[in-house]
C-alpha atoms as a PDB file:
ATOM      1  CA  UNK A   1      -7.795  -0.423 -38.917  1.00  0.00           C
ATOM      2  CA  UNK A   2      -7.891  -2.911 -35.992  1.00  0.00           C
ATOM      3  CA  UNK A   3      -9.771  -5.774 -37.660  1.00  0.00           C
ATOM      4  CA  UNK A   4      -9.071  -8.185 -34.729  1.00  0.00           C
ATOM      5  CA  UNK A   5     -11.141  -9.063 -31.346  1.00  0.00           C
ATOM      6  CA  UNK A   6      -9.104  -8.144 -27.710  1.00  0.00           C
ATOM      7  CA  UNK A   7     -10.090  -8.651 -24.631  1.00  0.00           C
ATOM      8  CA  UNK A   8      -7.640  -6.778 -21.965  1.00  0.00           C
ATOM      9  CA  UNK A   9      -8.611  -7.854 -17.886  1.00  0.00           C
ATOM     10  CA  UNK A  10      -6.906  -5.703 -16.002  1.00  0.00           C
ATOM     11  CA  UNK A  11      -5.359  -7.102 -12.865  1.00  0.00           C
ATOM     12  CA  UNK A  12      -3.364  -4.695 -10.519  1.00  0.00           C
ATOM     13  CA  UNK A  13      -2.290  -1.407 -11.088  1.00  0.00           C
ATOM     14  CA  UNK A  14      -1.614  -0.618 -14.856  1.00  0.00           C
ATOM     15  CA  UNK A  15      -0.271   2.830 -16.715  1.00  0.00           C
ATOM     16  CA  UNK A  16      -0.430   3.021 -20.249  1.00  0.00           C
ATOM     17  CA  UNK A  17       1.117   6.367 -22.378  1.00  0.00           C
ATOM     18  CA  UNK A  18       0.835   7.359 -25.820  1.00  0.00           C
ATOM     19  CA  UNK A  19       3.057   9.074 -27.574  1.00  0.00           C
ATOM     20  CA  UNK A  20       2.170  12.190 -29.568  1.00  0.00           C
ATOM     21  CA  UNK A  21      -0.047  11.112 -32.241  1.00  0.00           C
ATOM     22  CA  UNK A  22      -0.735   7.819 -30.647  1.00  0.00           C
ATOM     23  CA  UNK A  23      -3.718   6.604 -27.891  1.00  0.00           C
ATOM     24  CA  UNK A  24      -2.524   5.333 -24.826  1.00  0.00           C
ATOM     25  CA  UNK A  25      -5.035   1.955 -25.507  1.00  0.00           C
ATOM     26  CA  UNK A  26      -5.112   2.057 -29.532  1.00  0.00           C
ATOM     27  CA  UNK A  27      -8.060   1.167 -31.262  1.00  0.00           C
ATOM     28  CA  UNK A  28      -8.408   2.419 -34.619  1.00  0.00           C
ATOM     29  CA  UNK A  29     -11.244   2.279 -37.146  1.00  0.00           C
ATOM     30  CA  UNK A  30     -14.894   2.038 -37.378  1.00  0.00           C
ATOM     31  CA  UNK A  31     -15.792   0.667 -40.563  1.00  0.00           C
ATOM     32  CA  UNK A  32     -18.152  -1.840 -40.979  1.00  0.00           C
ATOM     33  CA  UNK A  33     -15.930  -5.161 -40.354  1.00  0.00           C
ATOM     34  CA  UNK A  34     -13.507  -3.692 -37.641  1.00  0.00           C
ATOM     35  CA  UNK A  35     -13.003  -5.211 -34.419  1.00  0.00           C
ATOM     36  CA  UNK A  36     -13.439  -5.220 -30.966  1.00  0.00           C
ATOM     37  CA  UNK A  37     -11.806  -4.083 -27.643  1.00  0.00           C
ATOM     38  CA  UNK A  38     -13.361  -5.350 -24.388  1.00  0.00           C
ATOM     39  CA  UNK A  39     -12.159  -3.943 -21.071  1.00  0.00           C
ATOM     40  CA  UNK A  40     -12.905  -5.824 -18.124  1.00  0.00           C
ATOM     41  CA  UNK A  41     -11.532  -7.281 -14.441  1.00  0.00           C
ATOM     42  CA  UNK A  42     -11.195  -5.735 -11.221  1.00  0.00           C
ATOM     43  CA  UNK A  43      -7.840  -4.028 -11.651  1.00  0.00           C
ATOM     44  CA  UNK A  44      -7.168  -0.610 -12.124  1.00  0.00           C
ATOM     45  CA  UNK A  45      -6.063   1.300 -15.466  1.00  0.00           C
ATOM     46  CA  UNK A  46      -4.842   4.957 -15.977  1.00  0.00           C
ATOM     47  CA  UNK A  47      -4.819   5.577 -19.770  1.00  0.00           C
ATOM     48  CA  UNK A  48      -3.054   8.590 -21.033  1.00  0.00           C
ATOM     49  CA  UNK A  49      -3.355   9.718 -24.726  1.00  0.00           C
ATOM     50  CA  UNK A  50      -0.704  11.582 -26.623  1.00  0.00           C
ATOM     51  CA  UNK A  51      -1.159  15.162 -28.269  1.00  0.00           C
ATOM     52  CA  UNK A  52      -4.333  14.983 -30.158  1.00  0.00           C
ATOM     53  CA  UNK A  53      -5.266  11.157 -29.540  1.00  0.00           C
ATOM     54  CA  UNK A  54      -7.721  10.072 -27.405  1.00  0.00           C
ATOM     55  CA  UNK A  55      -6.340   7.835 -24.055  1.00  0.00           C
ATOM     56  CA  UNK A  56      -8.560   4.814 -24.985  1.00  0.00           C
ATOM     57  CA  UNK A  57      -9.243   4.700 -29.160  1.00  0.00           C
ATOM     58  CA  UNK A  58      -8.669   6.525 -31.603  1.00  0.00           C
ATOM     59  CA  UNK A  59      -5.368   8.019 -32.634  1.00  0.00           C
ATOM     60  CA  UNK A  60      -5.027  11.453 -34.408  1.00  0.00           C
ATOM     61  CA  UNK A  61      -7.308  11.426 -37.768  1.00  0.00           C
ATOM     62  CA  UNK A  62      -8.605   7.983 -36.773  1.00  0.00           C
ATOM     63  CA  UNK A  63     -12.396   7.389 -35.806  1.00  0.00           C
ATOM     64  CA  UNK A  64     -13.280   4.498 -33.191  1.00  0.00           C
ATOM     65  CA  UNK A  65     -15.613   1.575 -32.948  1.00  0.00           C
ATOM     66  CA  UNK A  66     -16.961  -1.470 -30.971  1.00  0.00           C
ATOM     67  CA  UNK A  67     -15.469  -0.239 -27.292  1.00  0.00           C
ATOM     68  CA  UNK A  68     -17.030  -2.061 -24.248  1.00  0.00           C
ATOM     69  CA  UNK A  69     -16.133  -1.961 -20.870  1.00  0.00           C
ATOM     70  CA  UNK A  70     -17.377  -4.444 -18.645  1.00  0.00           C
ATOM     71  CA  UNK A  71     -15.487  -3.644 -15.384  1.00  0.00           C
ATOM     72  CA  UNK A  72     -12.344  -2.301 -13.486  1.00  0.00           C
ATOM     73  CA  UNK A  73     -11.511   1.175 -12.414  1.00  0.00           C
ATOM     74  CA  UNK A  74      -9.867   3.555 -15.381  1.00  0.00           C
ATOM     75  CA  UNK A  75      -8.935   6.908 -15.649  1.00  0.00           C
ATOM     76  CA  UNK A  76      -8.636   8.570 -19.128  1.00  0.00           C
ATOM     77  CA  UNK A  77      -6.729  11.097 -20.356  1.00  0.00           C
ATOM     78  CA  UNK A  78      -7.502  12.438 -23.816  1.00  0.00           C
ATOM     79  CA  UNK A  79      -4.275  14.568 -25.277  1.00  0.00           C
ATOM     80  CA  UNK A  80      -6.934  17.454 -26.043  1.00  0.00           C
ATOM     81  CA  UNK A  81      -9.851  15.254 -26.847  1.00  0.00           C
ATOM     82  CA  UNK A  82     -12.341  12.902 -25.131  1.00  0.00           C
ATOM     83  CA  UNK A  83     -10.519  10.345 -22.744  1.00  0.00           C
ATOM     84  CA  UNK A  84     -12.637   7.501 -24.753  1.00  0.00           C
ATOM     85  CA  UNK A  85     -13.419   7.777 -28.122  1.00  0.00           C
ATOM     86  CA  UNK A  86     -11.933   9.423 -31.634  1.00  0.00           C
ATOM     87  CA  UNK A  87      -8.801  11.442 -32.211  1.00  0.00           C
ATOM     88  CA  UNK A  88      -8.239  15.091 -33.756  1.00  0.00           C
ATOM     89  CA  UNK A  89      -9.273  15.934 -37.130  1.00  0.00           C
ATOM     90  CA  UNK A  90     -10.707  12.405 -37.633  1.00  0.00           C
ATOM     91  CA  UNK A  91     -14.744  12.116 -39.397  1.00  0.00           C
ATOM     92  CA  UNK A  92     -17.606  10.709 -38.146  1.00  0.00           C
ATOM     93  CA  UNK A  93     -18.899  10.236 -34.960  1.00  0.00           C
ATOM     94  CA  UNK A  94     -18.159   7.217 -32.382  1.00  0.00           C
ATOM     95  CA  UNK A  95     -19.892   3.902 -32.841  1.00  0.00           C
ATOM     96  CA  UNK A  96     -20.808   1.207 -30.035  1.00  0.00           C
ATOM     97  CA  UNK A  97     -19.020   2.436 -27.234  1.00  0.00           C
ATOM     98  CA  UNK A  98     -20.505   0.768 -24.517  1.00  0.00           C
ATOM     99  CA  UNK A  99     -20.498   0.584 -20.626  1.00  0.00           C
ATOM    100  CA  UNK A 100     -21.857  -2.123 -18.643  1.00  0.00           C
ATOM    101  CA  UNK A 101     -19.676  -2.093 -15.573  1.00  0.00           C
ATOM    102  CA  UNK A 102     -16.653  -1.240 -14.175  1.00  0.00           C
ATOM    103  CA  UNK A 103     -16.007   2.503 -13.164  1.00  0.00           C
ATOM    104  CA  UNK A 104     -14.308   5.655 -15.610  1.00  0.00           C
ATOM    105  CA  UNK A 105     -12.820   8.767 -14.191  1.00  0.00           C
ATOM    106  CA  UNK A 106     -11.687  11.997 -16.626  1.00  0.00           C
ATOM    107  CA  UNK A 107      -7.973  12.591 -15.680  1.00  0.00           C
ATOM    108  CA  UNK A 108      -8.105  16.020 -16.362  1.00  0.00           C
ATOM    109  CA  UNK A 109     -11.063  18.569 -16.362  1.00  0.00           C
ATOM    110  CA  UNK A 110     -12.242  19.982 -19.440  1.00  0.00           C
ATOM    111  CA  UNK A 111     -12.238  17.026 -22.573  1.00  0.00           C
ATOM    112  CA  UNK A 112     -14.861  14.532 -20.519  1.00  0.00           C
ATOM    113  CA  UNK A 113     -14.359  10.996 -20.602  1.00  0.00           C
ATOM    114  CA  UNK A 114     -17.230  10.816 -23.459  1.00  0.00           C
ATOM    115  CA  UNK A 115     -18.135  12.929 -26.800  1.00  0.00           C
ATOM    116  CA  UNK A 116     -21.046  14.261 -26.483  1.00  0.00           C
ATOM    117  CA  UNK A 117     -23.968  14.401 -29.050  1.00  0.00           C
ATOM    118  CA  UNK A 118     -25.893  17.376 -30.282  1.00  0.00           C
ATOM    119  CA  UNK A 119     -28.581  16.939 -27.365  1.00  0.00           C
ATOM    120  CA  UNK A 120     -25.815  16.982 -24.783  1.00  0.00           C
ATOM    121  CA  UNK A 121     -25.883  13.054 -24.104  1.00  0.00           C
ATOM    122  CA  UNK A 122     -22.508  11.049 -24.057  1.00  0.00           C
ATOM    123  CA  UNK A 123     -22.347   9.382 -26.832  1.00  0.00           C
ATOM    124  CA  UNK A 124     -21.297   5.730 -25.070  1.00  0.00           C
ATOM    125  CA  UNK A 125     -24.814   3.785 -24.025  1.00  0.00           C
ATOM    126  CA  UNK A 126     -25.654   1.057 -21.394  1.00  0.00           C
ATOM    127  CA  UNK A 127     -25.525  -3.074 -22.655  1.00  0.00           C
ATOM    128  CA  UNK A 128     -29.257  -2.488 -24.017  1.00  0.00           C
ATOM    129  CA  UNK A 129     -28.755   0.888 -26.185  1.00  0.00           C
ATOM    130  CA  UNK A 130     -30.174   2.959 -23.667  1.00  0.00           C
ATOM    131  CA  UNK A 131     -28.602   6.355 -22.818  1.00  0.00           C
ATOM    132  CA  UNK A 132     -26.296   6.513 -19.707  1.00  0.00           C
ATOM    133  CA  UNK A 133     -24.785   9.339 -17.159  1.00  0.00           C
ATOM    134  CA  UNK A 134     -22.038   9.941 -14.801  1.00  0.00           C
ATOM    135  CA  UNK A 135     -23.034   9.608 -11.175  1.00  0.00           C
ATOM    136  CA  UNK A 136     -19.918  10.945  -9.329  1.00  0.00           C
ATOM    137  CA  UNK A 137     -20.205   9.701  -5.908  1.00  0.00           C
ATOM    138  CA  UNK A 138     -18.027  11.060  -2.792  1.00  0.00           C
ATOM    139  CA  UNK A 139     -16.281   8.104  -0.462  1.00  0.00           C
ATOM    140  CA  UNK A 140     -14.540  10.207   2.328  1.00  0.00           C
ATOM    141  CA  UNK A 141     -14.552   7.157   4.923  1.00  0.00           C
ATOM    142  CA  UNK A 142     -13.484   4.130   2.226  1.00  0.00           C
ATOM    143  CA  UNK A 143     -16.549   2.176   2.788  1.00  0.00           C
ATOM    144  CA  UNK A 144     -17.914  -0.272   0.331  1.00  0.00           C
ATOM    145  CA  UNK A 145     -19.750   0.880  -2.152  1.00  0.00           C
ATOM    146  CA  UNK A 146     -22.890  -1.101  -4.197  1.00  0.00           C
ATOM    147  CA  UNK A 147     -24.743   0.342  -6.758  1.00  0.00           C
ATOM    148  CA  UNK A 148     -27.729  -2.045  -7.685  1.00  0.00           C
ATOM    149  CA  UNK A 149     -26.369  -4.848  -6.187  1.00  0.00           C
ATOM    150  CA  UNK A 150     -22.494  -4.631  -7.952  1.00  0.00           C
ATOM    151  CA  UNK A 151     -19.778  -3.921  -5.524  1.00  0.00           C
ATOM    152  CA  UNK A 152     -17.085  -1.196  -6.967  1.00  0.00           C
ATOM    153  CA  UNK A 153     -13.599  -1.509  -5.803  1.00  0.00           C
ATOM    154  CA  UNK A 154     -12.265   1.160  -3.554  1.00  0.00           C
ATOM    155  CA  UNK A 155      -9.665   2.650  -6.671  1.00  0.00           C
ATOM    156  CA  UNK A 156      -8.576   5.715  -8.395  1.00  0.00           C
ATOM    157  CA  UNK A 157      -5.344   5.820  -6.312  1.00  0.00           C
ATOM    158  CA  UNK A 158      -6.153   7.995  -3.015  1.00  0.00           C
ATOM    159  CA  UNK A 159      -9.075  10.027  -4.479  1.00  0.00           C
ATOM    160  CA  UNK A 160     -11.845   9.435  -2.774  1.00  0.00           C
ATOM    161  CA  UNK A 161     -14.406  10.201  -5.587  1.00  0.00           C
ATOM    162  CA  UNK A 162     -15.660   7.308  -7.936  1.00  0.00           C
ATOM    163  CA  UNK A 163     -17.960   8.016 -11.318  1.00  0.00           C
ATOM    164  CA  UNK A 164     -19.661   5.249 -12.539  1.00  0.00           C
ATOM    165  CA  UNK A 165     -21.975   5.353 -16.251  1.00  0.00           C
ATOM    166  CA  UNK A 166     -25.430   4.291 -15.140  1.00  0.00           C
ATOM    167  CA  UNK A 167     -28.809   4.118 -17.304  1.00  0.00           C
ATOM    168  CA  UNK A 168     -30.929   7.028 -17.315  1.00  0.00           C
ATOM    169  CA  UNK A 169     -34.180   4.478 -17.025  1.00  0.00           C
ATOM    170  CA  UNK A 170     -34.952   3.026 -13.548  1.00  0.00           C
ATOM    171  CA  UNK A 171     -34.204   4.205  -9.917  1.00  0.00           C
ATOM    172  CA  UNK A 172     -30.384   3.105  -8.418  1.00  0.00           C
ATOM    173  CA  UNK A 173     -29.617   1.778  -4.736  1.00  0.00           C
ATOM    174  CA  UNK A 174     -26.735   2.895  -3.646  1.00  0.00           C
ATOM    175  CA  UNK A 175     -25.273   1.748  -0.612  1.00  0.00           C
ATOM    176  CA  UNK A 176     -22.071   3.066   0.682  1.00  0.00           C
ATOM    177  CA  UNK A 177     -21.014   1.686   4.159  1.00  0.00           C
ATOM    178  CA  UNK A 178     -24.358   1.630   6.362  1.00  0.00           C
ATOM    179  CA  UNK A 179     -25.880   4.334   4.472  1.00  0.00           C
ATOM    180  CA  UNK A 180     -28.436   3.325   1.383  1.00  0.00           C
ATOM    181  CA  UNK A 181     -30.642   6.009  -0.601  1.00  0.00           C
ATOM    182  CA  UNK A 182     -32.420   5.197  -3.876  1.00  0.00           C
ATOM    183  CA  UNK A 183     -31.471   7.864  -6.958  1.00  0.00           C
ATOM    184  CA  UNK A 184     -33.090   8.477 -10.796  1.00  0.00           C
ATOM    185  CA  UNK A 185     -32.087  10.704 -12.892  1.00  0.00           C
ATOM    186  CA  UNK A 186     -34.247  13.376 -13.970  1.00  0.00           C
ATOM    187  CA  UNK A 187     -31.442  15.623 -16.253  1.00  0.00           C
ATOM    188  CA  UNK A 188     -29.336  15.364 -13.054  1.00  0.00           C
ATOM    189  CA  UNK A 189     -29.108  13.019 -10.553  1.00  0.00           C
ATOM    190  CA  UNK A 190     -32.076  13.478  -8.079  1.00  0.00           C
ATOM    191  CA  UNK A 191     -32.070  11.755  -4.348  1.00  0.00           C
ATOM    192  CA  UNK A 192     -35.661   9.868  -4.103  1.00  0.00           C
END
């Protein structure tokens, strides 16, 4: 098990691959005791996992604890399971994944960046505990965009779509360009 704390800041444009039976980002274990993994900066990340292994976590049988990402723009890949979290045939469920920042895109349809729990919910929460969702929001022009007062980079190579994990309590600004609505989420996202 990872028993140690890292901290990776992304800076520029960074690919990581795993091999089959290995994460892309590898971060094994969630046993009382294990360490951390904090992923922050302003960079961007594409993080491919191998057959059966998630692209940030767990590798195949191996559960996955104490994940928080503070900021930068990522796109997961899970080799047949969640982008972020456990891999094949490994027990338990996902502990103290957290998102406070930063923005997370699923590279391919189908797995979802997050588990989800047996209410539907993802099972990563915001910095407080609270539950979060995807708001997927549409950039055709390349504007800047602000959600509640954080800028997000203009990333994900030349998609124009960002998804960024926001709290289900409270209402969100969003400004992109000179265009501003406020937005809660009431089991989708709802326009106020």
């Amino acid at each position: 098990d990872s028993t140690g704390d890292v901290t990776v800041t992304l800076v520029g444009s960074n690919l990581l691959k795993g091999s089959e039976g290995s994460a892309a980002l590898q971060k094994n274990g969630a046993d009382e005791g294990v360490g951390t993994l904090t992923i922050s900066g302003e960079g961007f990340m594409e993080a491919v996992g191998g057959m059966a292994c998630a692209g940030i976590g767990g590798a195949y049988g191996e559960n996955v604890a104490n994940i928080t990402i503070t900021g930068g723009a990522i796109t997961v890949t899970g080799g047949g399971v969640a982008g972020i979290g456990k891999g094949e045939a490994a027990g338990g469920v996902p502990e103290k994944l957290v998102v406070s920042g930063g923005s997370i895109k699923n590279g391919t349809p189908g797995t979802g960046v997050f588990e989800k729990d047996a209410f539907g919910d993802v099972i990563a929460r915001d910095a407080e505990g609270g539950y979060i969702r995807p708001m997927t929001i549409n950039n055709e022009t390349g504007e800047d965009l602000i959600i509640d007062e954080v800028s997000y980079p203009k990333v994900h190579g030349t998609s124009t779509e960002l998804c960024v994990y926001l709290s289900v309590d409270g209402i969100h600004h969003v400004k992109v360009g000179a265009s501003e609505n406020d937005y809660v989420f009431e089991g989708a996202i709802k326009q106020e």
